[in-house]
C-alpha atoms as a PDB file:
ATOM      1  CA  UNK A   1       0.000   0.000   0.000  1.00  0.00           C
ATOM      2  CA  UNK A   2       0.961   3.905  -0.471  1.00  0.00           C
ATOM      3  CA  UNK A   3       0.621   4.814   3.183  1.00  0.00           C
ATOM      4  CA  UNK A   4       0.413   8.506   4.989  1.00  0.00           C
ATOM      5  CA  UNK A   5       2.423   8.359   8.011  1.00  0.00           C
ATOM      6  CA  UNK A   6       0.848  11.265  10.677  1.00  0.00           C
ATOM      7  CA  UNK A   7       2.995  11.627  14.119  1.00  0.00           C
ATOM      8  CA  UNK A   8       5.174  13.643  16.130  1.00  0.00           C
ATOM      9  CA  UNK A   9       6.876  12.011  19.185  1.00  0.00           C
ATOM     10  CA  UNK A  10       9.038   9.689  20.488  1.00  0.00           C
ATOM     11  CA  UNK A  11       5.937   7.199  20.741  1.00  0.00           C
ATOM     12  CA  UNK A  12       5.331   7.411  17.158  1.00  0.00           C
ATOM     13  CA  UNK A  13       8.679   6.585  15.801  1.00  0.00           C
ATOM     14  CA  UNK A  14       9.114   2.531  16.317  1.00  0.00           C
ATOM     15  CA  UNK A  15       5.539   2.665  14.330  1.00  0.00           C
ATOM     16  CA  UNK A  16       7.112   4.824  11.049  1.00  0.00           C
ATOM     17  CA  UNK A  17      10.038   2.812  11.354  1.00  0.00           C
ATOM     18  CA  UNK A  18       8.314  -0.650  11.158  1.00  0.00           C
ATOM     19  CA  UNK A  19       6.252   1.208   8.323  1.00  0.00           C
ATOM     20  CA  UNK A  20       9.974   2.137   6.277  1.00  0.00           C
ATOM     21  CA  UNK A  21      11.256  -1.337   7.115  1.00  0.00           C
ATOM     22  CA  UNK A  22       8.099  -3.464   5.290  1.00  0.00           C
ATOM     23  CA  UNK A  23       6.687  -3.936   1.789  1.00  0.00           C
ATOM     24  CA  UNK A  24       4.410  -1.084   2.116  1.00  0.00           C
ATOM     25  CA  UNK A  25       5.954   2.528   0.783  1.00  0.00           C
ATOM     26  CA  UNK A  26       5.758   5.244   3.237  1.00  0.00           C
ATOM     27  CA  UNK A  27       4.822   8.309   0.205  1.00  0.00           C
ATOM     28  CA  UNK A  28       4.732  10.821   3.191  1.00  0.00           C
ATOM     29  CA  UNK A  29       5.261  12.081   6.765  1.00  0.00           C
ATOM     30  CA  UNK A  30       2.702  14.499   8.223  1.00  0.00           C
ATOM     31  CA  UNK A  31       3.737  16.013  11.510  1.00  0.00           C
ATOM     32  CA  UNK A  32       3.868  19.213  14.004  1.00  0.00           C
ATOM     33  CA  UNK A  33       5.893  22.135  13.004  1.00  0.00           C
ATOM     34  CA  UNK A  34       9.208  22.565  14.642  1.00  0.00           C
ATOM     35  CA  UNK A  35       9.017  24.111  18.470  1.00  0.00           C
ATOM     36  CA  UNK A  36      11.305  26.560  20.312  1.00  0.00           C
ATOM     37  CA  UNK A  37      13.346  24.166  23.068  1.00  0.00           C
ATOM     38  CA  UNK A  38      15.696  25.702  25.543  1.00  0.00           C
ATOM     39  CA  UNK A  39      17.134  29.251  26.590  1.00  0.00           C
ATOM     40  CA  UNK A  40      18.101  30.165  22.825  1.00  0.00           C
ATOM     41  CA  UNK A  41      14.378  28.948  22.122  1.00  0.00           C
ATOM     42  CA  UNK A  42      15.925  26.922  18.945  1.00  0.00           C
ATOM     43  CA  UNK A  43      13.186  25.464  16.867  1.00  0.00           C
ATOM     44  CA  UNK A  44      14.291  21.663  16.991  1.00  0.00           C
ATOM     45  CA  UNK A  45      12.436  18.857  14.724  1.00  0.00           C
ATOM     46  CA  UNK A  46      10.179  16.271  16.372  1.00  0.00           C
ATOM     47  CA  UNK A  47      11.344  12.529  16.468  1.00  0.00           C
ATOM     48  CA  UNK A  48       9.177  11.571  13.524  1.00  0.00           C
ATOM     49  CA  UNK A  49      10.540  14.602  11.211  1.00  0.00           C
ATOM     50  CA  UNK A  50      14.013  13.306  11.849  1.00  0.00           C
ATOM     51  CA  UNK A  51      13.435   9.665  11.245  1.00  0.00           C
ATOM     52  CA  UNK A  52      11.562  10.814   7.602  1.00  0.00           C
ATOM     53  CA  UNK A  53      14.716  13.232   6.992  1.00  0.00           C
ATOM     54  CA  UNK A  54      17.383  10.268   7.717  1.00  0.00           C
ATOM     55  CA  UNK A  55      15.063   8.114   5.221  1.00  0.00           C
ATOM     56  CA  UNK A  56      14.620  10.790   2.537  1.00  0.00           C
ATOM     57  CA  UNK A  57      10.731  10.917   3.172  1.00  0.00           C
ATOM     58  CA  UNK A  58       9.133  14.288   2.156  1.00  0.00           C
ATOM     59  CA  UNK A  59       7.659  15.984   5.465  1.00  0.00           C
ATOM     60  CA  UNK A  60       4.671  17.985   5.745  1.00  0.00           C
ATOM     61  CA  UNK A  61       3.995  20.345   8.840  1.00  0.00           C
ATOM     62  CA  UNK A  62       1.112  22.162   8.419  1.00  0.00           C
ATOM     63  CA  UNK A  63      -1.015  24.207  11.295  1.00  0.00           C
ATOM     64  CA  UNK A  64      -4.029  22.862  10.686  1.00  0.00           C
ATOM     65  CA  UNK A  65      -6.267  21.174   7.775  1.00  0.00           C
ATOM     66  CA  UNK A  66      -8.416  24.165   7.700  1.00  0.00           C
ATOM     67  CA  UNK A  67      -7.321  25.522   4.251  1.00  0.00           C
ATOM     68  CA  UNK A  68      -8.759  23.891   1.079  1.00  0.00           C
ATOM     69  CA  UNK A  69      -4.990  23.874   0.017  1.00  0.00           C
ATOM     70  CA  UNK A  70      -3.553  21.675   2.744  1.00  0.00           C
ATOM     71  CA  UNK A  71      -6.149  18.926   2.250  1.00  0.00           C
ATOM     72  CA  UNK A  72      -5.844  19.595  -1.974  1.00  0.00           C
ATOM     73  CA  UNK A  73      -1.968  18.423  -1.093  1.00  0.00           C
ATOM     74  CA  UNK A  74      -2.730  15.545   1.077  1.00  0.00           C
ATOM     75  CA  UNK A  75      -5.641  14.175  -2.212  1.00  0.00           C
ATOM     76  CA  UNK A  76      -2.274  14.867  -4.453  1.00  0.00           C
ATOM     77  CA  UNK A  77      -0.147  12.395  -2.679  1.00  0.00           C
ATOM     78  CA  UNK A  78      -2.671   9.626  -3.788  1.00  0.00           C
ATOM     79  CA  UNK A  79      -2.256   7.418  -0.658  1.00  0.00           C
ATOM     80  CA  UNK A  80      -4.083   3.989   0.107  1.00  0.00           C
ATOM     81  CA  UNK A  81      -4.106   4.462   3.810  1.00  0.00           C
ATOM     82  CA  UNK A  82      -2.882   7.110   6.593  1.00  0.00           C
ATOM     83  CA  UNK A  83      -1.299   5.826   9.859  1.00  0.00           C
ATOM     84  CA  UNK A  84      -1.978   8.322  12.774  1.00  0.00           C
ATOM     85  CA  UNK A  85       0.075   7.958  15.619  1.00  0.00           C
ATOM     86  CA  UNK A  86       0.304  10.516  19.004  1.00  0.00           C
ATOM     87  CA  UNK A  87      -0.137  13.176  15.472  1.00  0.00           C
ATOM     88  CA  UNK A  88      -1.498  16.053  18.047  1.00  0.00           C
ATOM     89  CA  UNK A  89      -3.888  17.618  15.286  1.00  0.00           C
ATOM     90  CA  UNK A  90      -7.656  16.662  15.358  1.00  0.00           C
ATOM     91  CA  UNK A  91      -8.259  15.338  11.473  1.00  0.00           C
ATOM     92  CA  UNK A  92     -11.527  17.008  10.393  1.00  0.00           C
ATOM     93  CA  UNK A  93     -13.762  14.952   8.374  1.00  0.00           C
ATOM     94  CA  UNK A  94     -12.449  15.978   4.931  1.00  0.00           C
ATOM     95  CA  UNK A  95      -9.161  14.627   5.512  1.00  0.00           C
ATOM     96  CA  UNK A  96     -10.305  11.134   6.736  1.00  0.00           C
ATOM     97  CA  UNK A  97     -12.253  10.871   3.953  1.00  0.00           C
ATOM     98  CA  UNK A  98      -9.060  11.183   1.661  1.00  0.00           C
ATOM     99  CA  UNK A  99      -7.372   7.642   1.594  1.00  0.00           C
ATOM    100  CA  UNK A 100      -9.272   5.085  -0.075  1.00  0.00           C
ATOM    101  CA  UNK A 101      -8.579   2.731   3.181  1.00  0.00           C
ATOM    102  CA  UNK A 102      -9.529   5.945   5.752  1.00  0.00           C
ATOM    103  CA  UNK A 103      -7.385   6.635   8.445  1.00  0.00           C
ATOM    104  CA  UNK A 104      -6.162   4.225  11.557  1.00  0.00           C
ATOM    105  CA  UNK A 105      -5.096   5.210  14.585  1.00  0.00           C
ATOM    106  CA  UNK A 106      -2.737   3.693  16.996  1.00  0.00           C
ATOM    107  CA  UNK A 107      -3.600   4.163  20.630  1.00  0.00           C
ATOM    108  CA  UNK A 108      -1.891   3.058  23.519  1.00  0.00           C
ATOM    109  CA  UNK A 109      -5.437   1.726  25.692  1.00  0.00           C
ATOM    110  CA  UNK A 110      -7.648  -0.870  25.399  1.00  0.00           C
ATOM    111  CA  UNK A 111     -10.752   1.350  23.892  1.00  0.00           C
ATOM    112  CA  UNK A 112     -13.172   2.449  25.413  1.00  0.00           C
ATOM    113  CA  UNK A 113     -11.638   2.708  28.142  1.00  0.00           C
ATOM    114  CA  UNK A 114      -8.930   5.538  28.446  1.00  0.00           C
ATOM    115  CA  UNK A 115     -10.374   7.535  24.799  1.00  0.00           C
ATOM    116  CA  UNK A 116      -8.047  11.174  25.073  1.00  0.00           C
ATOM    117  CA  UNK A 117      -4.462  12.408  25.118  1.00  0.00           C
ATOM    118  CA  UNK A 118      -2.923  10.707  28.562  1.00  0.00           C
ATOM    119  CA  UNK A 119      -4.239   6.790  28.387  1.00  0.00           C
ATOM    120  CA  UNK A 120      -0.060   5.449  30.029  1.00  0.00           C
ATOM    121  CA  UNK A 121      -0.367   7.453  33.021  1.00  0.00           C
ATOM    122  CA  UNK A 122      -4.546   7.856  33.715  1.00  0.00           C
ATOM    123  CA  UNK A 123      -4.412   3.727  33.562  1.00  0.00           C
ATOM    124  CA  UNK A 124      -1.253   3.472  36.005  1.00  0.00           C
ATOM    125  CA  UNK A 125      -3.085   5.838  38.232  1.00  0.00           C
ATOM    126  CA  UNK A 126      -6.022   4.023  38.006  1.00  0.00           C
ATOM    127  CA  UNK A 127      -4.486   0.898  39.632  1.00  0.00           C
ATOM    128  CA  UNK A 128      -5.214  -0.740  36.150  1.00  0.00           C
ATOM    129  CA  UNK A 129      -3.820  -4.719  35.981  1.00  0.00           C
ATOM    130  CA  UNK A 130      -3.927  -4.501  32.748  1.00  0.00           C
ATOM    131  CA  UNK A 131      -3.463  -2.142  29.242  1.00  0.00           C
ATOM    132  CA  UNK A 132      -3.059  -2.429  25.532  1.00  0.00           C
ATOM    133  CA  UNK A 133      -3.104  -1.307  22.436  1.00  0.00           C
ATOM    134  CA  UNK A 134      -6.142  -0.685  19.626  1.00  0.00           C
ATOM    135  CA  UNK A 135      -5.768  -0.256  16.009  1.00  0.00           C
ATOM    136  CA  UNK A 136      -8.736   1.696  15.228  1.00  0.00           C
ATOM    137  CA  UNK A 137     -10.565   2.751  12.637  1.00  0.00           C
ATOM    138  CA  UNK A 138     -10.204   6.973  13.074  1.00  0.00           C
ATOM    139  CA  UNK A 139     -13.935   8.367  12.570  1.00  0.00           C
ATOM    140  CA  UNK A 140     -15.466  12.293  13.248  1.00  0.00           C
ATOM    141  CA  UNK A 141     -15.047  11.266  17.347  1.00  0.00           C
ATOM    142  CA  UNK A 142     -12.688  11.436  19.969  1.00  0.00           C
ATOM    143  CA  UNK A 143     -11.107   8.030  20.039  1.00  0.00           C
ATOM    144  CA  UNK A 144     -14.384   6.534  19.119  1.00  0.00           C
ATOM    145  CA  UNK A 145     -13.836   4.903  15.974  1.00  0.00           C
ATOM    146  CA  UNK A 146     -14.370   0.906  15.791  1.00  0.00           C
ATOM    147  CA  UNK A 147     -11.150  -1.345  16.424  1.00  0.00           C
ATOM    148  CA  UNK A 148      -9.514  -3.829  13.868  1.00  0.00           C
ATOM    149  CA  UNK A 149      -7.864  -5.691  16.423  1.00  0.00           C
ATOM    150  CA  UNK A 150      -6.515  -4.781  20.273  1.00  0.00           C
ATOM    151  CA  UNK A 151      -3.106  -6.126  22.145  1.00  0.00           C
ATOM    152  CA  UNK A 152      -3.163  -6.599  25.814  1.00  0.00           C
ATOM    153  CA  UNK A 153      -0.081  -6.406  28.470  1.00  0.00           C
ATOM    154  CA  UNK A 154       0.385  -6.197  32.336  1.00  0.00           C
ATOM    155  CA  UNK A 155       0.564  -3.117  34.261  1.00  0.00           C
ATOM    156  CA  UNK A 156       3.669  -3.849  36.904  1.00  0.00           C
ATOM    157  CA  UNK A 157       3.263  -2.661  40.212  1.00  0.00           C
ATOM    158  CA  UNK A 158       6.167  -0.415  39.973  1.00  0.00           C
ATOM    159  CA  UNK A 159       5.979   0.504  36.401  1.00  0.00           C
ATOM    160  CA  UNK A 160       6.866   3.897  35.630  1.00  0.00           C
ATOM    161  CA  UNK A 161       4.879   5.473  32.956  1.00  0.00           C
ATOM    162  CA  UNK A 162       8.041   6.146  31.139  1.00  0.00           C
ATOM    163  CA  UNK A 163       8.853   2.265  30.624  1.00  0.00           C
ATOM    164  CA  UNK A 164       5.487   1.487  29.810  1.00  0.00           C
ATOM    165  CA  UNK A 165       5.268   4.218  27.129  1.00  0.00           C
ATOM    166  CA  UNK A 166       8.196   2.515  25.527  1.00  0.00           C
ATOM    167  CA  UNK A 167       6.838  -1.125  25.589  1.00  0.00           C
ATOM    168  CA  UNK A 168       3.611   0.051  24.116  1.00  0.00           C
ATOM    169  CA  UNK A 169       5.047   1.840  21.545  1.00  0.00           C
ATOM    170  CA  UNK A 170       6.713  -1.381  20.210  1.00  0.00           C
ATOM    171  CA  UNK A 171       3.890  -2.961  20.693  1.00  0.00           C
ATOM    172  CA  UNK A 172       1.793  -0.517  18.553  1.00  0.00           C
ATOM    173  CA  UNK A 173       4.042  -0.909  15.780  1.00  0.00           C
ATOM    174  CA  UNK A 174       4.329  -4.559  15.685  1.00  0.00           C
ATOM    175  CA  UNK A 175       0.165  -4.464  16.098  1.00  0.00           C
ATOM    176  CA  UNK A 176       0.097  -2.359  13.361  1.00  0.00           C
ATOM    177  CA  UNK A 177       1.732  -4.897  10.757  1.00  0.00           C
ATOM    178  CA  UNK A 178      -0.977  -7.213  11.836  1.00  0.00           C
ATOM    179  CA  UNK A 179      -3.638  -4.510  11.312  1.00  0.00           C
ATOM    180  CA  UNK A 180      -2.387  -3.786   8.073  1.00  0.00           C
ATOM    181  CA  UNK A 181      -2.987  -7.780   7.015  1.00  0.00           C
ATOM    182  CA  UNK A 182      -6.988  -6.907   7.995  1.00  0.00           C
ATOM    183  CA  UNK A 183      -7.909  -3.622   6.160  1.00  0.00           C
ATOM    184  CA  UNK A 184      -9.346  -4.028   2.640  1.00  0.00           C
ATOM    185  CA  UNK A 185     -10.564  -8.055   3.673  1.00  0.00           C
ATOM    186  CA  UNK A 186     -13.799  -8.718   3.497  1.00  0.00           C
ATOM    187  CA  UNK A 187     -13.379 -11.301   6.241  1.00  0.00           C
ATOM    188  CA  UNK A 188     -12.831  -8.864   8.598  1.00  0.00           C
ATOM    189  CA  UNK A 189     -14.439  -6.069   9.676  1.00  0.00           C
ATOM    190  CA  UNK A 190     -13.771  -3.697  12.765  1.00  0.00           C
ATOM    191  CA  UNK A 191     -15.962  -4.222  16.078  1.00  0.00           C
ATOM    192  CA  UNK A 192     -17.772  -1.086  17.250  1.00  0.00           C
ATOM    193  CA  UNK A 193     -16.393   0.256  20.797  1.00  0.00           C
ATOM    194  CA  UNK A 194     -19.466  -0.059  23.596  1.00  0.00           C
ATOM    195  CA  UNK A 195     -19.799   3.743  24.761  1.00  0.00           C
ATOM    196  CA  UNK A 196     -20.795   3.289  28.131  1.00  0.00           C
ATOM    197  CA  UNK A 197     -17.515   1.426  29.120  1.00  0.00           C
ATOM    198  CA  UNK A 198     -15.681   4.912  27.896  1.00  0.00           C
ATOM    199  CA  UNK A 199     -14.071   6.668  30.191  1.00  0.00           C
ATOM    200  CA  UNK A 200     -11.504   9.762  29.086  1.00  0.00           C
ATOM    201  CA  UNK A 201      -7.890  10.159  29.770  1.00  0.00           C
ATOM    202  CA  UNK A 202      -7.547  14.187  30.474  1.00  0.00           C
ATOM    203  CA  UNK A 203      -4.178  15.426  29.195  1.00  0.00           C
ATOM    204  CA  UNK A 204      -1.733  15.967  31.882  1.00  0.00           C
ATOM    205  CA  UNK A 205      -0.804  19.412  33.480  1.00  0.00           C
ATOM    206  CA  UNK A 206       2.026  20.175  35.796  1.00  0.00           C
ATOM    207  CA  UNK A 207      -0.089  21.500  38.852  1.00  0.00           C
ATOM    208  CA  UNK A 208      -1.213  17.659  38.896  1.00  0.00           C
ATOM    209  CA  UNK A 209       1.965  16.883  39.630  1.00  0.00           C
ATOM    210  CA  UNK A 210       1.928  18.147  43.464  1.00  0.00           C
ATOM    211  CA  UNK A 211       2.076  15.577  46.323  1.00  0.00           C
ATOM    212  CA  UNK A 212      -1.000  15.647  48.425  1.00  0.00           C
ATOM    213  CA  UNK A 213       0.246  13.529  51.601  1.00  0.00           C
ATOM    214  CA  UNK A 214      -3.331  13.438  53.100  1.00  0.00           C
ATOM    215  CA  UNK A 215      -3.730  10.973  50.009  1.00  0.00           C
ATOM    216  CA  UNK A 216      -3.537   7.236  50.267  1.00  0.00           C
ATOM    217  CA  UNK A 217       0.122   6.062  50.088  1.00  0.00           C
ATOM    218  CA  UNK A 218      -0.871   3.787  47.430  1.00  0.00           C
ATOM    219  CA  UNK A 219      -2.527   6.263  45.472  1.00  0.00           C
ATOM    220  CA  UNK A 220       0.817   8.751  45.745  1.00  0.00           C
ATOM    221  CA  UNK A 221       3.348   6.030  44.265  1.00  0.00           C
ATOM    222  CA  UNK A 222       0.704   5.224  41.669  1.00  0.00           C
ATOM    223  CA  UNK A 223       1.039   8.723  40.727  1.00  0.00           C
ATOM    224  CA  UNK A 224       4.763   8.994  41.102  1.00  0.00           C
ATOM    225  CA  UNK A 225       4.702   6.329  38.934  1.00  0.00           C
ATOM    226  CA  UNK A 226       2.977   7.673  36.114  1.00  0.00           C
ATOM    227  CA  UNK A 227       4.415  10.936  36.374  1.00  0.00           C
ATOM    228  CA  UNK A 228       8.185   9.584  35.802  1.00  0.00           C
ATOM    229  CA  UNK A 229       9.202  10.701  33.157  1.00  0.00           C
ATOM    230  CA  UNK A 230       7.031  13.813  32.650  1.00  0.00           C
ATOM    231  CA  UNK A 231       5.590  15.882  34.585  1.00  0.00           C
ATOM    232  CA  UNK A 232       7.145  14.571  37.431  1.00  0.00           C
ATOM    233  CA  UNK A 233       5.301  14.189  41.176  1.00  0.00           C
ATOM    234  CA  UNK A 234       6.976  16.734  43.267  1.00  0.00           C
ATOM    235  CA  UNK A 235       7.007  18.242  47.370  1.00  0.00           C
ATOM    236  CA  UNK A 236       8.128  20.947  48.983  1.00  0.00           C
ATOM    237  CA  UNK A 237      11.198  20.859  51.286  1.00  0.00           C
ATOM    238  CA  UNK A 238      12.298  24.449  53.103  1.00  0.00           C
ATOM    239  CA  UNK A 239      10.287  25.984  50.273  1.00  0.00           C
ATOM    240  CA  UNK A 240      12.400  24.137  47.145  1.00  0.00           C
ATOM    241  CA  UNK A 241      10.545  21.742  45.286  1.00  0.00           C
ATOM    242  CA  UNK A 242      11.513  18.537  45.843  1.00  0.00           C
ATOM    243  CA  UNK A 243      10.937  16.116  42.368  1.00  0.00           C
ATOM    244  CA  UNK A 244      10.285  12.274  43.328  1.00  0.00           C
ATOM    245  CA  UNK A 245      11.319  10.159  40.697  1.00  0.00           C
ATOM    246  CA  UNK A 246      11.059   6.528  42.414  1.00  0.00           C
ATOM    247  CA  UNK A 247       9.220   5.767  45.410  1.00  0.00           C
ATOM    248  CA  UNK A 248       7.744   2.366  47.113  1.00  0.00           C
ATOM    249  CA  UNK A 249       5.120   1.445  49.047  1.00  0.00           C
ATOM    250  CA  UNK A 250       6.381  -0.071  52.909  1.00  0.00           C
ATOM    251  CA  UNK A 251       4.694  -1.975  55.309  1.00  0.00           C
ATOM    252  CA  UNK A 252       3.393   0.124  58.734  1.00  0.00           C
ATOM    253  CA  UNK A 253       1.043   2.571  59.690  1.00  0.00           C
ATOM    254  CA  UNK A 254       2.014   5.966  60.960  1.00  0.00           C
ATOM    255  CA  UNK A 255       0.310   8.415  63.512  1.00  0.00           C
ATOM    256  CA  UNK A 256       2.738  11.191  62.491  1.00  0.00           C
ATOM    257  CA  UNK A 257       1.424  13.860  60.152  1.00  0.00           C
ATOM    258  CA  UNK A 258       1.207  13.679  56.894  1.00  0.00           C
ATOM    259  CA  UNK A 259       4.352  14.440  54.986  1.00  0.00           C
ATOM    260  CA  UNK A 260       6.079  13.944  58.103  1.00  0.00           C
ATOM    261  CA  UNK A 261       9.755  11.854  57.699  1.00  0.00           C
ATOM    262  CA  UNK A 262       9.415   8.825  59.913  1.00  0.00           C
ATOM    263  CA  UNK A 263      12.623   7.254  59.142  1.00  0.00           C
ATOM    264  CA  UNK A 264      15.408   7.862  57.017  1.00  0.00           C
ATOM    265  CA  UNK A 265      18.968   5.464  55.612  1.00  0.00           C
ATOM    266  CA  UNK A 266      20.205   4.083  52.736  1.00  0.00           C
ATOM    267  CA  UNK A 267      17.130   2.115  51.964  1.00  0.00           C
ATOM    268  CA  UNK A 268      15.173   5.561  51.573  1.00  0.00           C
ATOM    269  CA  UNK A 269      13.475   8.187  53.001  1.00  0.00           C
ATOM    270  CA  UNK A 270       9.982   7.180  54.716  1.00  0.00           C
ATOM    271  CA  UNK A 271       7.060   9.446  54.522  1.00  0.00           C
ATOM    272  CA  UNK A 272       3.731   9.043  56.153  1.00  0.00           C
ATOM    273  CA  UNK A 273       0.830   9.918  54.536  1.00  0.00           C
ATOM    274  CA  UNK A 274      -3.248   9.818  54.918  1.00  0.00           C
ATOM    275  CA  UNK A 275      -3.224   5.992  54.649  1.00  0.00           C
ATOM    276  CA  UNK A 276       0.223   4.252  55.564  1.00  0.00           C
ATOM    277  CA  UNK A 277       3.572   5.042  55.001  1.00  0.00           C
ATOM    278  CA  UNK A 278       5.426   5.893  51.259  1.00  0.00           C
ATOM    279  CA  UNK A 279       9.551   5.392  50.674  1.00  0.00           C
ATOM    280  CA  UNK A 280      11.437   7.664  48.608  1.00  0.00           C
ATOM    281  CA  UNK A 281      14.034   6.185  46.472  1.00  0.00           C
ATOM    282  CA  UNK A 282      14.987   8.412  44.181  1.00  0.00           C
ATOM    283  CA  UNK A 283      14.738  12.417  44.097  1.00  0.00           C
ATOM    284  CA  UNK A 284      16.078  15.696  42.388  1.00  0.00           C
ATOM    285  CA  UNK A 285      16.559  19.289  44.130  1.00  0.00           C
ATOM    286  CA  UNK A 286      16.342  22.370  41.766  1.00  0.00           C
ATOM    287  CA  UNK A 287      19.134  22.833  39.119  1.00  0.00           C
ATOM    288  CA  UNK A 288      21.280  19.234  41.001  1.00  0.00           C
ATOM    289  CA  UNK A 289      20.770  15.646  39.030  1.00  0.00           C
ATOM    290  CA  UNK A 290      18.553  13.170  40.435  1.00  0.00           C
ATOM    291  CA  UNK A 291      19.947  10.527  43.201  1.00  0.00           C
ATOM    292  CA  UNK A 292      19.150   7.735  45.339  1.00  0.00           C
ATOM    293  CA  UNK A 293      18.127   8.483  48.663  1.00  0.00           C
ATOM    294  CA  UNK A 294      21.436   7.605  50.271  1.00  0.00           C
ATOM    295  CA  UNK A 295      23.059   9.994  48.465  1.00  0.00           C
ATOM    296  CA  UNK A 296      20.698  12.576  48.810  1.00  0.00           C
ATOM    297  CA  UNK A 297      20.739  12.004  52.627  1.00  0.00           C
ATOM    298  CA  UNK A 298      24.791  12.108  52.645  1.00  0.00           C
ATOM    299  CA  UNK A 299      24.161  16.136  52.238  1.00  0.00           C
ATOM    300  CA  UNK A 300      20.889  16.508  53.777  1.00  0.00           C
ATOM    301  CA  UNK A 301      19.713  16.102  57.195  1.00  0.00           C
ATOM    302  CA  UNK A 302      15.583  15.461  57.302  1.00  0.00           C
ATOM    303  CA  UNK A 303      14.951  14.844  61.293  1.00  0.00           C
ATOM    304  CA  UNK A 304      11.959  16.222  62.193  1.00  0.00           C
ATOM    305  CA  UNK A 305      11.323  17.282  58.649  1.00  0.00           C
ATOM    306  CA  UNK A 306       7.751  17.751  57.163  1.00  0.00           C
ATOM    307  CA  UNK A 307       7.738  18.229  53.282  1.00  0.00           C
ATOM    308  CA  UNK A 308       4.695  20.181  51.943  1.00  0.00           C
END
């Protein structure tokens, strides 16, 4: 097949590369336009861009597909099919309807459940077992098109949502070669998603980030977890914030306060909290690296130490 390839991050990339690597030709790459990173504000090329550049793939970056021009370009490039992965443009209607084959999306959930832009991190929060990913069929809706096929995998206890982002981006790419195998066949057809299992995945903001000790422990290294590696949970220690990178859950119960240090060594830093007691193992002060706890309490003293 001619395929479209529509994407922008990291996530997106073992996808275009499986695409570059089989039978299929890759005609285009549709993705963001260049943002301003750092002090010098630099516009720097997403992952995608680069990996089309290395492979001598033309790249289009437009704003939008509001213009009758941008979607005239995308009908001149004659493709079969267009891949959409982590894109981070809405397609309107009259670009779906463009490729003979439609548009497929890949999303890292198993739909309905976790339609919108965060599914990693609102399932590890969630104190999900399990996740996925669906290859669906991209309609008018948010996430609500029907699904050609879905791949399931465990959620860890400890699993940051940084590692699972990367295992579920392989996974979407080597689902997508199996995808590819049902489109066109009229043995196969795509199953409808049941709507009242939805639930949404809000994009995640910074503020969310904040430790609330009065929450359950459990429910703070959940979100530690997801957080790591972006936007990453943070506390406040003598008016610093404080980033927590790695944490566990320890055995106990605590009538200290919450955010109250209970214990400290090498093993890490004990916090209690609204239900039981959360370790710190791994943490970052303003404008220093991250560490482990024992070397973050080589410098730092935290007796009688509440963190806010």
């Amino acid at each position: 097949m001619r395929i479209l390839f529509a994407g922008t991050p990291d996530f997106s990339v073992p996808a275009l590369q499986a695409l570059i690597a089989s039978s299929h030709e890759v005609v285009a790459v549709y993705t963001q336009p260049d943002r301003p990173v750092g002090r010098g504000r630099k516009l720097v090329p997403g992952a995608v861009k680069q990996v089309a550049l290395d492979h001598r793939i033309p790249v289009y970056q437009p704003l939008d597909f509001r213009s009758t021009e941008s979607v005239e370009e995308l009908q001149r490039l004659q493709a079969d099919l267009m891949v959409v992965v982590a894109y981070g443009l809405i397609l309107p209607r009259t670009v779906l309807d463009v490729p003979p084959l439609g548009c497929v999306n890949i999303h890292a959930s198993l739909l309905p459940r976790w339609r919108g832009a965060a599914p990693i991190q609102r399932a590890i929060i969630a104190a999900d077992h399990q996740t996925g990913i669906s290859i669906m069929q991209m309609d008018a809706g948010l996430d609500t098109g029907p699904v050609w096929l879905r791949r399931v995998v465990d959620i860890s206890a400890n699993e940051t949502g940084a590692d699972l982002h990367d295992r579920l981006a392989q996974l979407g790419a080597d689902a997508l070669m199996d995808a590819l195998l049902l489109l066109g066949s009229e043995e196969h057809q795509p199953t409808a998603q049941a709507g009242e299992d939805a639930t949404y995945a809000h994009k995640l903001s910074k503020s969310e980030a904040a430790i609330a000790w009065s929450e359950p422990a459990a429910l703070i290294h959940r979100k530690v977890c997801a957080y790591n590696s972006w936007p990453v949970a943070y506390a406040q220690l003598d008016g610093k914030q404080l980033r927590v990178w790695e944490s566990r859950l320890v055995d106990g119960d605590s009538r200290a306060a919450p955010g109250c240090v209970v214990n400290s060594s090498p093993e890490g830093i004990d916090i209690a909290t609204g239900d039981g007691v959360l370790r710190i193992k791994k943490l970052q002060l303003p404008g220093k690296r991250a560490m482990s706890a024992s070397d973050f309490l080589n410098a730092h003293s935290l007796d009688n130490v509440r963190l806010g």
